[in-house]
N, C-alpha and C. Protein backbone atom coordinates (compact mmCIF):
# COMPACT_ATOMS: atom_id res chain seq x y z
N UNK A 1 -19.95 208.62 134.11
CA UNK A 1 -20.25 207.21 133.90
C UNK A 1 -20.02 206.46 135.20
N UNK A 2 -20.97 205.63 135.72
CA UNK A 2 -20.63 205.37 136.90
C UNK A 2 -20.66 203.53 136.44
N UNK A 3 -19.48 202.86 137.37
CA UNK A 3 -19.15 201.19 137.15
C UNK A 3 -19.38 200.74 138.43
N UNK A 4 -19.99 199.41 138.73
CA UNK A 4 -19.94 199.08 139.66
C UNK A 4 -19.52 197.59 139.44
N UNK A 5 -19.05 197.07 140.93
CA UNK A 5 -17.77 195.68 140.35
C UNK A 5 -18.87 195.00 141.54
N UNK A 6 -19.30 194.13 141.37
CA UNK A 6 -19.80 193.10 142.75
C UNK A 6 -19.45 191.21 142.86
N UNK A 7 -18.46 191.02 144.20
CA UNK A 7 -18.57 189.48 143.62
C UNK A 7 -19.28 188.91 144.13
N UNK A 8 -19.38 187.50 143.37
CA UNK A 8 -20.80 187.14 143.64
C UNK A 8 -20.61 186.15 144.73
N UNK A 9 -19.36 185.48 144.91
CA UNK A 9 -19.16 184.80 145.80
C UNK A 9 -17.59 184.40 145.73
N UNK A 10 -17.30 184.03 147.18
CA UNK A 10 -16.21 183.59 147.31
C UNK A 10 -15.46 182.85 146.96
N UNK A 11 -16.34 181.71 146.13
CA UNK A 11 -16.08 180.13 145.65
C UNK A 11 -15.83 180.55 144.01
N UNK A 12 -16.88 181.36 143.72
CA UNK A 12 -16.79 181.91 142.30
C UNK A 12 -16.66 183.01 142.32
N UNK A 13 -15.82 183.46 140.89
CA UNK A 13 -14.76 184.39 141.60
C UNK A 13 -15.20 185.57 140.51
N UNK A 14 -17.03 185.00 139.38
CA UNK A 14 -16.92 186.14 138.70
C UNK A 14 -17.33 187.65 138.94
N UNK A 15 -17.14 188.44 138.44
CA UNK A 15 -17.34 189.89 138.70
C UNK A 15 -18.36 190.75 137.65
N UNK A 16 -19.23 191.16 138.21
CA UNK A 16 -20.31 191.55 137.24
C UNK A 16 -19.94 193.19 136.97
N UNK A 17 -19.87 193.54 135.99
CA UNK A 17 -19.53 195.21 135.73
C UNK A 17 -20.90 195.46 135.33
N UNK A 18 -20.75 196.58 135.85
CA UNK A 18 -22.53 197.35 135.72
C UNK A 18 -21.96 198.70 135.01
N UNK A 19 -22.43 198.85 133.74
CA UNK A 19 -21.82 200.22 133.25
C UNK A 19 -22.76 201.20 132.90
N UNK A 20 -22.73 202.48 133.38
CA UNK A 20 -24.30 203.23 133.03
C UNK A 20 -25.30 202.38 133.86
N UNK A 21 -24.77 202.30 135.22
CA UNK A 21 -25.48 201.58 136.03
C UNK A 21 -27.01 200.82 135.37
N UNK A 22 -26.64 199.93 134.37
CA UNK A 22 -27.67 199.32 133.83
C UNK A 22 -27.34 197.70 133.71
N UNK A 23 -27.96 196.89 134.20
CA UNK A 23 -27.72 195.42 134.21
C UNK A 23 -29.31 194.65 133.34
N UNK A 24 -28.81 193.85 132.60
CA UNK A 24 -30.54 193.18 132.15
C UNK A 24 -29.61 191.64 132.01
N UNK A 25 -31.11 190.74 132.88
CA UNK A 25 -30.98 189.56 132.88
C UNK A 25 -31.68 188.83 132.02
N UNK A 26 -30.77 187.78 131.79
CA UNK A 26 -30.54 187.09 130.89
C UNK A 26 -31.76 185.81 131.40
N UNK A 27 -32.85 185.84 130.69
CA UNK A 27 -33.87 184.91 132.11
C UNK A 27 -33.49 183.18 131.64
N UNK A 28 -33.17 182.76 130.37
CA UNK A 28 -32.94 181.48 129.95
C UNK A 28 -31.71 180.79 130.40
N UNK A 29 -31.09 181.42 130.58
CA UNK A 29 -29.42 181.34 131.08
C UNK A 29 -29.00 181.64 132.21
N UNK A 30 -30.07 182.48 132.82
CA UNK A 30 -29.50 183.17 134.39
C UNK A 30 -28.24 183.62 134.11
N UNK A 31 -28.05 184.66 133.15
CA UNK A 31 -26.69 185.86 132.95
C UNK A 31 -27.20 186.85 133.08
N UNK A 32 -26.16 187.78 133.29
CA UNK A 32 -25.89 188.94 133.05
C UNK A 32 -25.76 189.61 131.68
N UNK A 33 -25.99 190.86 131.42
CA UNK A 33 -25.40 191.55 130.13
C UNK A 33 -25.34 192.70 130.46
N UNK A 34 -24.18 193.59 130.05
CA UNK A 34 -24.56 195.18 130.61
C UNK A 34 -24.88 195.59 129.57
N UNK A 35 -24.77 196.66 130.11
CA UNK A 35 -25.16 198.20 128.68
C UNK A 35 -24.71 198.02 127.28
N UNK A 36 -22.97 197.49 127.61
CA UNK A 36 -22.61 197.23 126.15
C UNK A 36 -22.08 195.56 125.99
N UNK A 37 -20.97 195.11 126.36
CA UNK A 37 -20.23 194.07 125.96
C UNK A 37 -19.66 193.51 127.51
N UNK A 38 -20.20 193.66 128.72
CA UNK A 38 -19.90 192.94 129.98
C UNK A 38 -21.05 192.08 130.12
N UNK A 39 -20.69 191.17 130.24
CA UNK A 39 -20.94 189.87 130.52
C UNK A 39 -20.45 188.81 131.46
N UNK A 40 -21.12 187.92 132.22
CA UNK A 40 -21.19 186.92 133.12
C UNK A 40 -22.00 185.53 133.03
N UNK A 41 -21.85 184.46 132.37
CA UNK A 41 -22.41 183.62 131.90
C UNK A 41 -22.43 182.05 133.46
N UNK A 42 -23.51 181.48 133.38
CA UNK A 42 -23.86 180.86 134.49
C UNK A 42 -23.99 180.95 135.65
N UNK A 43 -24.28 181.94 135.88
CA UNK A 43 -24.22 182.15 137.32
C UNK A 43 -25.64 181.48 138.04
N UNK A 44 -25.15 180.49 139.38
CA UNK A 44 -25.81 180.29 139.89
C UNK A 44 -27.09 180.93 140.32
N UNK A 45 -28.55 180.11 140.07
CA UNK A 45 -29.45 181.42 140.49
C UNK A 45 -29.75 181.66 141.76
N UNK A 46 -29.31 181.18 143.08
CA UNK A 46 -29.07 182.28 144.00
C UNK A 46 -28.43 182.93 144.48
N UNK A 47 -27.25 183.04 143.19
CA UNK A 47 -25.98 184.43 143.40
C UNK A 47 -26.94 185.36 142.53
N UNK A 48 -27.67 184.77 141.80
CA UNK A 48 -28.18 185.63 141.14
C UNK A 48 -29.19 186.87 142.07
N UNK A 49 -29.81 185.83 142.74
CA UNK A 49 -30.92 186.70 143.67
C UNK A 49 -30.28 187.54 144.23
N UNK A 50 -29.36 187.36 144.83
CA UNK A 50 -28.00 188.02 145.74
C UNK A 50 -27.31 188.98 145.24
N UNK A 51 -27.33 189.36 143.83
CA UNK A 51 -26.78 190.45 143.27
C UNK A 51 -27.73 191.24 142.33
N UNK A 52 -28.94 190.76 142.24
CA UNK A 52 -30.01 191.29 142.10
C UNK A 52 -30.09 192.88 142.19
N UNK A 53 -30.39 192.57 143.76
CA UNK A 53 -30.93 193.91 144.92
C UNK A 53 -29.43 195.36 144.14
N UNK A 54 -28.38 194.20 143.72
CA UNK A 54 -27.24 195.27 144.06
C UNK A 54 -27.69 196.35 142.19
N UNK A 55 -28.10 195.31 141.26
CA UNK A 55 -28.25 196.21 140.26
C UNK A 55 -29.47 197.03 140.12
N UNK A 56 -30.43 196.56 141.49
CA UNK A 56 -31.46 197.81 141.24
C UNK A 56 -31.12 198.91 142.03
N UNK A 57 -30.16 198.70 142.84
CA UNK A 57 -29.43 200.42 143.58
C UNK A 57 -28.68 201.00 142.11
N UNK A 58 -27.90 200.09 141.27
CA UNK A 58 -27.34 200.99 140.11
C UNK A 58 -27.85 202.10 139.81
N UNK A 59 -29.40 200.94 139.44
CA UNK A 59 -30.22 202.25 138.38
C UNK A 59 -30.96 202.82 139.49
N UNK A 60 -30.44 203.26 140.20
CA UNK A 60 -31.25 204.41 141.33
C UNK A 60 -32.05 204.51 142.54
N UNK A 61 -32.59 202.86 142.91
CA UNK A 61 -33.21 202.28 143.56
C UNK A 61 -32.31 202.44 144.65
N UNK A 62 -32.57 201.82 146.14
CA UNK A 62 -31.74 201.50 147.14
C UNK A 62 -32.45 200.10 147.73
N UNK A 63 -34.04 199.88 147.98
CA UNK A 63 -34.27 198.50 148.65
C UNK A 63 -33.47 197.65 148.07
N UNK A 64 -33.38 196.85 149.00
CA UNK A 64 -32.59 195.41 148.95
C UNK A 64 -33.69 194.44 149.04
N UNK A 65 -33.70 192.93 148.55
CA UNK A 65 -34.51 191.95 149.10
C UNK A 65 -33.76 190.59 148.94
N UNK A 66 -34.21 189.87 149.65
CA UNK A 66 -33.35 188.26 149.35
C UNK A 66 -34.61 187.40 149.32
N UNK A 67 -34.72 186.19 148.37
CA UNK A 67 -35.84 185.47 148.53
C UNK A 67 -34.85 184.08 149.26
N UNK A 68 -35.69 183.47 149.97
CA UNK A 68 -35.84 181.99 151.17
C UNK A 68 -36.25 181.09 150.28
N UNK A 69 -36.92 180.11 149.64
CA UNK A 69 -37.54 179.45 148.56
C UNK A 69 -38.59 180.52 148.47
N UNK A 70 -39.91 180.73 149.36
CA UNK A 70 -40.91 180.88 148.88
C UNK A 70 -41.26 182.27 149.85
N UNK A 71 -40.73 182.47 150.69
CA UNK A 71 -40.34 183.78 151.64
C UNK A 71 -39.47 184.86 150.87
N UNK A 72 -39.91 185.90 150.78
CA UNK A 72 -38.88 187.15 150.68
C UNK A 72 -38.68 188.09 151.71
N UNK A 73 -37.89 188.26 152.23
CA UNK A 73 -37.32 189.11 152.98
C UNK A 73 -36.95 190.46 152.59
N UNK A 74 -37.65 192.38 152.27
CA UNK A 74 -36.82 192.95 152.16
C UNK A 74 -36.57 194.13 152.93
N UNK A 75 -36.30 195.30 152.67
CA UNK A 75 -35.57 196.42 153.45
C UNK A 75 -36.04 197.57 152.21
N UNK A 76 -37.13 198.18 152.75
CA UNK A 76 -37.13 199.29 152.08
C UNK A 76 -36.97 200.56 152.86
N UNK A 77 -36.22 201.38 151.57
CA UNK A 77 -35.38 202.37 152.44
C UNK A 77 -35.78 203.66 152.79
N UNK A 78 -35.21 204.49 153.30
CA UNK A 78 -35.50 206.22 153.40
C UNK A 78 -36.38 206.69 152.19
N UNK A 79 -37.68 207.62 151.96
CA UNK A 79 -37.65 208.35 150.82
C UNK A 79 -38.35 207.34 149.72
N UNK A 80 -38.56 206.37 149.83
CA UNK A 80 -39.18 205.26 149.35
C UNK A 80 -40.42 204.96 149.61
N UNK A 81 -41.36 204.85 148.09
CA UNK A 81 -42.80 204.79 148.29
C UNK A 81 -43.23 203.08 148.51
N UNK A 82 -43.46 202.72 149.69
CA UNK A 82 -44.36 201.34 149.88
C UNK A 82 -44.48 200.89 148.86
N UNK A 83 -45.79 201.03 148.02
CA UNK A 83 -46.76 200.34 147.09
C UNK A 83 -45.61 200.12 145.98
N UNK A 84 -45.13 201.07 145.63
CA UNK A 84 -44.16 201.06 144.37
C UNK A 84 -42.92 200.04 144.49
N UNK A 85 -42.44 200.02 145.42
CA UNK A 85 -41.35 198.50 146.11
C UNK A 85 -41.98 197.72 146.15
N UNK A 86 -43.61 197.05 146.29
CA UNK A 86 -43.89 195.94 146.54
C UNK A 86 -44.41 195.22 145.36
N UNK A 87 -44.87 196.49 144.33
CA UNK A 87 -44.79 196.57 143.28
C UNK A 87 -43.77 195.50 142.03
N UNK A 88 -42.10 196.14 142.53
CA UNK A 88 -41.02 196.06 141.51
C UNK A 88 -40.62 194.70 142.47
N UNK A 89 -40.35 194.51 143.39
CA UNK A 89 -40.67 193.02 143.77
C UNK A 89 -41.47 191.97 143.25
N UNK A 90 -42.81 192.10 142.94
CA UNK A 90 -43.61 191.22 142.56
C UNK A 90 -43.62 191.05 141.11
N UNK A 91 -43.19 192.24 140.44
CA UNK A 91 -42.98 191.75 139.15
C UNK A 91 -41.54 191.50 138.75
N UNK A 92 -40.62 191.70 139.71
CA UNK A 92 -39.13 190.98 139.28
C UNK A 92 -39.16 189.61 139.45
N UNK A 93 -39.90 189.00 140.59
CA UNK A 93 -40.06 187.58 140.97
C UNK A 93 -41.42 186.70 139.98
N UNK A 94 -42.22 187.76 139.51
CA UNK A 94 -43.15 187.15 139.01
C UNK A 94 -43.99 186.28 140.38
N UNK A 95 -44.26 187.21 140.83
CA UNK A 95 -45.35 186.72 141.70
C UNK A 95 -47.00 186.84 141.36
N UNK A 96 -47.61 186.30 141.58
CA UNK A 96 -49.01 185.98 141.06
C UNK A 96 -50.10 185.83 142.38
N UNK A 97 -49.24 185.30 143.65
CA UNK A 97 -50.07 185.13 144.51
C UNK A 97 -49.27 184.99 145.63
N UNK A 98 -49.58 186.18 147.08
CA UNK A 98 -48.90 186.10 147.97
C UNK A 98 -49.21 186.95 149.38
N UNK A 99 -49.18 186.70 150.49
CA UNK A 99 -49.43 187.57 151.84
C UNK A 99 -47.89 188.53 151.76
N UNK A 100 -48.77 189.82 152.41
CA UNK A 100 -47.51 190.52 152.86
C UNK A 100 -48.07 191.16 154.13
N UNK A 101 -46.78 191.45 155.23
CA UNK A 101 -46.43 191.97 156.28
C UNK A 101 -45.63 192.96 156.33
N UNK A 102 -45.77 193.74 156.86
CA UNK A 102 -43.99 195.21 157.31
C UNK A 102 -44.43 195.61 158.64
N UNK A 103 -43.24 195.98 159.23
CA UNK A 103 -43.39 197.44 159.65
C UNK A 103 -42.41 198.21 159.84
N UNK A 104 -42.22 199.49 160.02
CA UNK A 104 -41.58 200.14 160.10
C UNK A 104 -41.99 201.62 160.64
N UNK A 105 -41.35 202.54 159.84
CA UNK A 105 -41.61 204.21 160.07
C UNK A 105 -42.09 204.84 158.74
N UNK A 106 -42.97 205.97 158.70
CA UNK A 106 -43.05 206.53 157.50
C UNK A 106 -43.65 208.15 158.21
N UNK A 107 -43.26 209.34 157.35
CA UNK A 107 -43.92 210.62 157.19
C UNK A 107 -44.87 210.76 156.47
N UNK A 108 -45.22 210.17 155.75
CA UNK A 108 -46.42 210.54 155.02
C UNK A 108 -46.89 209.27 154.45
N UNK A 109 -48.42 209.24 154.60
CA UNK A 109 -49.24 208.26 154.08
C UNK A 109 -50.62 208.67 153.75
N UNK A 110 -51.23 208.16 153.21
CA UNK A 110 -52.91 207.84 152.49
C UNK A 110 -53.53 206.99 152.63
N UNK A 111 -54.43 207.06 153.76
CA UNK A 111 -55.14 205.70 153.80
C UNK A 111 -56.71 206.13 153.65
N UNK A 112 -57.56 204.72 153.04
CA UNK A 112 -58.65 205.36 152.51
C UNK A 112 -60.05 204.54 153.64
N UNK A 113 -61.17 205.02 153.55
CA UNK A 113 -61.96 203.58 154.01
C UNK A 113 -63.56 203.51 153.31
N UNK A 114 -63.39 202.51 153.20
CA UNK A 114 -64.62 202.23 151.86
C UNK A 114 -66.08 202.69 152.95
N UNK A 115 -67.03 203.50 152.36
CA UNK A 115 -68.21 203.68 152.95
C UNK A 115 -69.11 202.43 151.93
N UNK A 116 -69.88 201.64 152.57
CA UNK A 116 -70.52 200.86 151.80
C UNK A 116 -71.80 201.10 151.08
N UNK A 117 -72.51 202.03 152.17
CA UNK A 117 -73.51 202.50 151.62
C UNK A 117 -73.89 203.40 150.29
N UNK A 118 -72.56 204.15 150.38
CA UNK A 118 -72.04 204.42 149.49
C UNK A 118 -71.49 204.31 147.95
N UNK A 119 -70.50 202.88 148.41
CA UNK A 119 -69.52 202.49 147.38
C UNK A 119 -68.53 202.83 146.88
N UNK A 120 -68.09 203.86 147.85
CA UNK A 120 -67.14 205.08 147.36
C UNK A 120 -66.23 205.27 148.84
N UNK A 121 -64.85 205.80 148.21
CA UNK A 121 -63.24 205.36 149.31
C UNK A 121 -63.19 206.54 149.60
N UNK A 122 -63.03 207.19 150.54
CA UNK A 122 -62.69 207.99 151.53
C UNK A 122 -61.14 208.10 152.63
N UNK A 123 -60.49 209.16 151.64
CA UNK A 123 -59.26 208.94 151.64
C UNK A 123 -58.70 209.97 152.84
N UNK A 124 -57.66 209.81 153.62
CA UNK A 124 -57.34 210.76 154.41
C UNK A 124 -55.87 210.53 154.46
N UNK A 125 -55.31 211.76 154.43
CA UNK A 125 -53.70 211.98 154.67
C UNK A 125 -52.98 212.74 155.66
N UNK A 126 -51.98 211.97 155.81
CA UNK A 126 -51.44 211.70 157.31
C UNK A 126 -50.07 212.42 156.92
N UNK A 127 -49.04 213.25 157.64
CA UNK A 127 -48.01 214.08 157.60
C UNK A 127 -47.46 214.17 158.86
N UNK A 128 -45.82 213.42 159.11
CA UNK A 128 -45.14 213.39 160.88
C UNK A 128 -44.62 212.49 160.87
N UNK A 129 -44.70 211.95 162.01
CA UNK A 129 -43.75 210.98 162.20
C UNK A 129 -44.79 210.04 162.91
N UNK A 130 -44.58 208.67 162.04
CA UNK A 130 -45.41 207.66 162.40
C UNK A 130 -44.51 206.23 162.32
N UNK A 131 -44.89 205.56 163.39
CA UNK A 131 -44.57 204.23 163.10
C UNK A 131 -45.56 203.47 162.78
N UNK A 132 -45.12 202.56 162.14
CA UNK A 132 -46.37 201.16 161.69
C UNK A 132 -46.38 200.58 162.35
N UNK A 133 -47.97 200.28 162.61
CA UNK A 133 -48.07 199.13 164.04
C UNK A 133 -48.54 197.96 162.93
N UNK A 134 -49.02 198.42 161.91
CA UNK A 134 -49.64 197.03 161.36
C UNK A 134 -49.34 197.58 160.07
N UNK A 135 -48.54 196.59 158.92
CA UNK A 135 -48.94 196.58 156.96
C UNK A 135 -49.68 195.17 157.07
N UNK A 136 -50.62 194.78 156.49
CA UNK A 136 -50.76 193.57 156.16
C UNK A 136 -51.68 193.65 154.64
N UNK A 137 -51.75 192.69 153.88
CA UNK A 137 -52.46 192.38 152.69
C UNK A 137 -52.43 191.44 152.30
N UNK A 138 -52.75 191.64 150.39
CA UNK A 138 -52.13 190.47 149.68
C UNK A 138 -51.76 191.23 148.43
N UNK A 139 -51.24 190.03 147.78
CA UNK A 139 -50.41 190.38 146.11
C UNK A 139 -51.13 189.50 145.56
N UNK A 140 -51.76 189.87 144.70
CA UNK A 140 -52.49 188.75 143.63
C UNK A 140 -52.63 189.56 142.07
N UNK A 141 -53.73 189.04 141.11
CA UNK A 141 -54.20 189.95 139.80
C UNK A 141 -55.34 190.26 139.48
N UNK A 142 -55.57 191.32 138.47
CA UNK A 142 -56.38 191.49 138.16
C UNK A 142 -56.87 191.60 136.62
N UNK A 143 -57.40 190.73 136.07
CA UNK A 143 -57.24 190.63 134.67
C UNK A 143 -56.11 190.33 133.93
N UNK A 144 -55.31 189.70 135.10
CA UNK A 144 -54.15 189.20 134.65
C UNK A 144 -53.13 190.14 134.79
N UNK A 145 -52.97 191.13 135.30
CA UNK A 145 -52.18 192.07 135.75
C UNK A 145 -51.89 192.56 137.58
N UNK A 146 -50.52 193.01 137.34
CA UNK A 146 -50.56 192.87 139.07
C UNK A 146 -51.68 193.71 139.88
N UNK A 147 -51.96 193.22 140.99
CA UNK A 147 -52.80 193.77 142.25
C UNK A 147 -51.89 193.67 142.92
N UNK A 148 -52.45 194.90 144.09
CA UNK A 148 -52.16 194.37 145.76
C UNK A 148 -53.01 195.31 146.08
N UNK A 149 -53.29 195.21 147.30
CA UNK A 149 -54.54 195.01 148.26
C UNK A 149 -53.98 195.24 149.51
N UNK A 150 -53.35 196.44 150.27
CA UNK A 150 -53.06 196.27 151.46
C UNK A 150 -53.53 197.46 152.29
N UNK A 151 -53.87 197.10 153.87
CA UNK A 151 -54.09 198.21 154.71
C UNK A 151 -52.85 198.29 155.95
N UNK A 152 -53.16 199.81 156.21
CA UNK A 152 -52.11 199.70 156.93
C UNK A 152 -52.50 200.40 158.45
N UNK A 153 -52.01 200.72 159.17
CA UNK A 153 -52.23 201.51 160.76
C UNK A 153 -50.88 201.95 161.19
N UNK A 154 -50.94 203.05 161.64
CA UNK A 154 -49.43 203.90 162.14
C UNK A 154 -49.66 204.95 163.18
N UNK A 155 -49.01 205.11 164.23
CA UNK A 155 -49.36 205.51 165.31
C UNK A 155 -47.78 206.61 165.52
N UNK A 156 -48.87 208.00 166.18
CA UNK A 156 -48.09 209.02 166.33
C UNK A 156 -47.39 209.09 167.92
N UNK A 157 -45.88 210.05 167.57
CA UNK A 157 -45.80 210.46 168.74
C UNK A 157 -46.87 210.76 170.01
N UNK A 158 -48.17 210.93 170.25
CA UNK A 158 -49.34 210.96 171.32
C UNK A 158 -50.34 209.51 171.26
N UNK A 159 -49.58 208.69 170.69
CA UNK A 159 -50.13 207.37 171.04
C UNK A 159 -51.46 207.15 170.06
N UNK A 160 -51.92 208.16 169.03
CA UNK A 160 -53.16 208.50 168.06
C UNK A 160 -52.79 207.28 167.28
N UNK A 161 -53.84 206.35 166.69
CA UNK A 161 -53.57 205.49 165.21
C UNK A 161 -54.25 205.83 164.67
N UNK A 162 -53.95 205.62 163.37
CA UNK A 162 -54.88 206.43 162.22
C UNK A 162 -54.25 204.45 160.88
N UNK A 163 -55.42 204.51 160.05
CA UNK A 163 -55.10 203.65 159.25
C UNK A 163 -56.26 203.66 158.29
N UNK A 164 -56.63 202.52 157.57
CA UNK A 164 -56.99 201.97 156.67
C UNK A 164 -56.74 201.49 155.16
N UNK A 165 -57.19 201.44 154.27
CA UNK A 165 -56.88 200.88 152.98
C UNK A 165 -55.65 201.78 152.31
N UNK A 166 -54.77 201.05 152.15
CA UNK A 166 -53.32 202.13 151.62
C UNK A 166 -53.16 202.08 150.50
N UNK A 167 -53.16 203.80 150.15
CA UNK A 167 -53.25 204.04 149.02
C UNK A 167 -51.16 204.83 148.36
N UNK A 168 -51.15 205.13 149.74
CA UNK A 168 -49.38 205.71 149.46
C UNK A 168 -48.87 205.64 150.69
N UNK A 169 -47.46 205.59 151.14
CA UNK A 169 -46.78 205.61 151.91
C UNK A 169 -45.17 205.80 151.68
N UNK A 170 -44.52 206.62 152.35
CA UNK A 170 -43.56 207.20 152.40
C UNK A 170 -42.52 206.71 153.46
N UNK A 171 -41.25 206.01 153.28
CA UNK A 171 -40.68 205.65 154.40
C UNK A 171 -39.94 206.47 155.01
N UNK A 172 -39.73 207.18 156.04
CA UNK A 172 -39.16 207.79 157.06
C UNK A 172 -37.60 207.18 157.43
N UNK A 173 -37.88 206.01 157.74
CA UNK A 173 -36.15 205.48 158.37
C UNK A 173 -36.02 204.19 157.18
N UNK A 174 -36.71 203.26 157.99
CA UNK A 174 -37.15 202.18 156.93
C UNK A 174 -38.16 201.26 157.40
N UNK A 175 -38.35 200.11 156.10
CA UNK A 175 -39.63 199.47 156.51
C UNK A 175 -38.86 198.17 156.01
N UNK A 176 -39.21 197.37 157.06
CA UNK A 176 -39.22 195.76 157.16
C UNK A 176 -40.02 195.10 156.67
N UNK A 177 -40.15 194.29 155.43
CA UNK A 177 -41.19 193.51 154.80
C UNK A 177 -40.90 191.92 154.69
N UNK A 178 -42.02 191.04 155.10
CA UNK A 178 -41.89 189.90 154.37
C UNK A 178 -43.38 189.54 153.38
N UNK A 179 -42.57 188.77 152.75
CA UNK A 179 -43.50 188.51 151.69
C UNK A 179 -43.53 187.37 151.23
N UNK A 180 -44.69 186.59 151.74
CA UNK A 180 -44.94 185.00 152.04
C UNK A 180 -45.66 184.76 150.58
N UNK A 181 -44.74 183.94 149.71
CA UNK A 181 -45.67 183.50 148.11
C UNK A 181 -46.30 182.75 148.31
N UNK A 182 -47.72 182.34 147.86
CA UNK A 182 -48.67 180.84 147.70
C UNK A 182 -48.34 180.35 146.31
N UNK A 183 -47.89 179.19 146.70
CA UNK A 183 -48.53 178.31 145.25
C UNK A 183 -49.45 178.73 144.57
N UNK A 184 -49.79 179.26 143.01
CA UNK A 184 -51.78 179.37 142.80
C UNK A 184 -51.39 180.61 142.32
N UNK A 185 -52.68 180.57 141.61
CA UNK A 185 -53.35 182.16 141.58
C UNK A 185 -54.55 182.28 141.69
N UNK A 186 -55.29 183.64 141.95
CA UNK A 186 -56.59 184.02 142.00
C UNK A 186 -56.44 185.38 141.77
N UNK A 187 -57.42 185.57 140.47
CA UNK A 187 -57.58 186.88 140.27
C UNK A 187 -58.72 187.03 140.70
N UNK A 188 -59.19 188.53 140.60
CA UNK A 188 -60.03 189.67 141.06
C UNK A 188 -60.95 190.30 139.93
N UNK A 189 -61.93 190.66 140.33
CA UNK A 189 -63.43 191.29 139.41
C UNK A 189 -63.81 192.33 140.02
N UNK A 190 -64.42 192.89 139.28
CA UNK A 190 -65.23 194.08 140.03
C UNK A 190 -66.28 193.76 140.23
N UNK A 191 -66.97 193.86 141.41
CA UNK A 191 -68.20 193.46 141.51
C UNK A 191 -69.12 194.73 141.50
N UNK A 192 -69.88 194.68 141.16
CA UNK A 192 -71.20 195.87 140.77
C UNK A 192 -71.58 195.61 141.78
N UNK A 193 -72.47 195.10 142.76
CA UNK A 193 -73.80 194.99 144.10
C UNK A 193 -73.01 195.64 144.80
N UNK A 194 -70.95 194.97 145.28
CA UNK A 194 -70.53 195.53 146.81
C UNK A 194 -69.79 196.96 146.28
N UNK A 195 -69.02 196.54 145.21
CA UNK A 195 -68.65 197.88 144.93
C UNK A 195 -67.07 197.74 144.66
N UNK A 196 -66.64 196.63 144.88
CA UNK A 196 -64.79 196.29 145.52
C UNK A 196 -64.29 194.97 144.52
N UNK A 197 -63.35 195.26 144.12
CA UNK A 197 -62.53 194.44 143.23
C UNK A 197 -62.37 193.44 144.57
N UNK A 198 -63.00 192.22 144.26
CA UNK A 198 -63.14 190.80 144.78
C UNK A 198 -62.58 189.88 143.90
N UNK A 199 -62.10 189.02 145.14
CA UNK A 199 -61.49 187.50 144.86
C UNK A 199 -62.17 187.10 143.53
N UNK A 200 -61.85 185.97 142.83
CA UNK A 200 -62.49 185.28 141.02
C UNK A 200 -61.86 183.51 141.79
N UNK A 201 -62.82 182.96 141.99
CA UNK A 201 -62.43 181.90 142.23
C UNK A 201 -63.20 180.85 141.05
């Protein structure tokens, strides 16, 4: 059975027990509840954000993130898939609409590139040691469910870049992300003529 004790701040002095490394928040109240009968009632919600990151290492996770008002800042770690962190971010915050940036290192990735004539993604996979020269995208929906939309470029020990539409990525050391929210939403359609889940304005 593993417990974990975190305080939330210096001023306030409560202590959140995480038992069966499992924490679920309380979204009307901004509490805590554990597994069984630990509890933390009012906690400010940006101690909340702040101890966040710490109950998704409980349950097995390791990224960390802190949100700014409308900026998130996070740290994803060793052994950690990209898409899937930017993923559990956007739906812990409930994001709907937003730019993202990283970079970092990764061993393995998938990047694809749309032939148009075609209509069809053309995927190629990458294995070594690469740094990211460029993540960029967006976070938005699709039918009312999360999207993201990002490409990436990563360049080998011999100076080679290789990139396009990212389909997986693997972090190596780690990856530096921010993640700029918009006010709004705009979802996405499939369009039949180009071939590519497009903007719905």
């Amino acid at each position: 059975m593993q417990r974990l004790f975190f305080t939330i701040s210096a001023t306030e002095s409560e202590i959140i027990s995480c038992k069966d490394s499992y924490l679920q928040k309380q979204f009307d109240k901004y509490t805590f509840q554990s597994y069984d009968d630990y509890i933390v009632k009012n906690i400010k919600y940006d101690h909340f954000r702040a101890a966040r990151s710490i109950c998704a290492a409980a349950k097995g996770g390791t990224m960390e993130y802190r949100r700014f008002d409308n900026t998130i800042i996070a740290r994803i770690d060793k052994g950690e898939e990209i898409l899937e962190q930017v993923k559990a971010i956007a739906l812990q915050e409930n994001i709907k609409l937003a730019s993202v940036q990283a970079l970092g290192a990764v061993n393995h990735f998938i990047a694809g590139v749309f032939k148009t004539d075609e209509k069809k993604y053309y995927s190629n996979t990458f294995d070594g040691s690469f740094e990211i020269v460029s993540l960029t995208g967006t976070i938005n929906t699709m039918n009312d469910e999360f999207y993201c939309h990002l490409h990436m470029s990563a360049g080998d020990d011999k100076g080679h870049v290789f990139g396009g539409h990212l389909n997986e990525a693997t972090v190596s050391a780690t990856c530096e992300m921010v993640i700029q929210i918009i006010g709004g939403k705009v979802d996405r359609y499939f369009d039949e003529e180009i071939g590519l889940n497009l903007f719905r304005f």
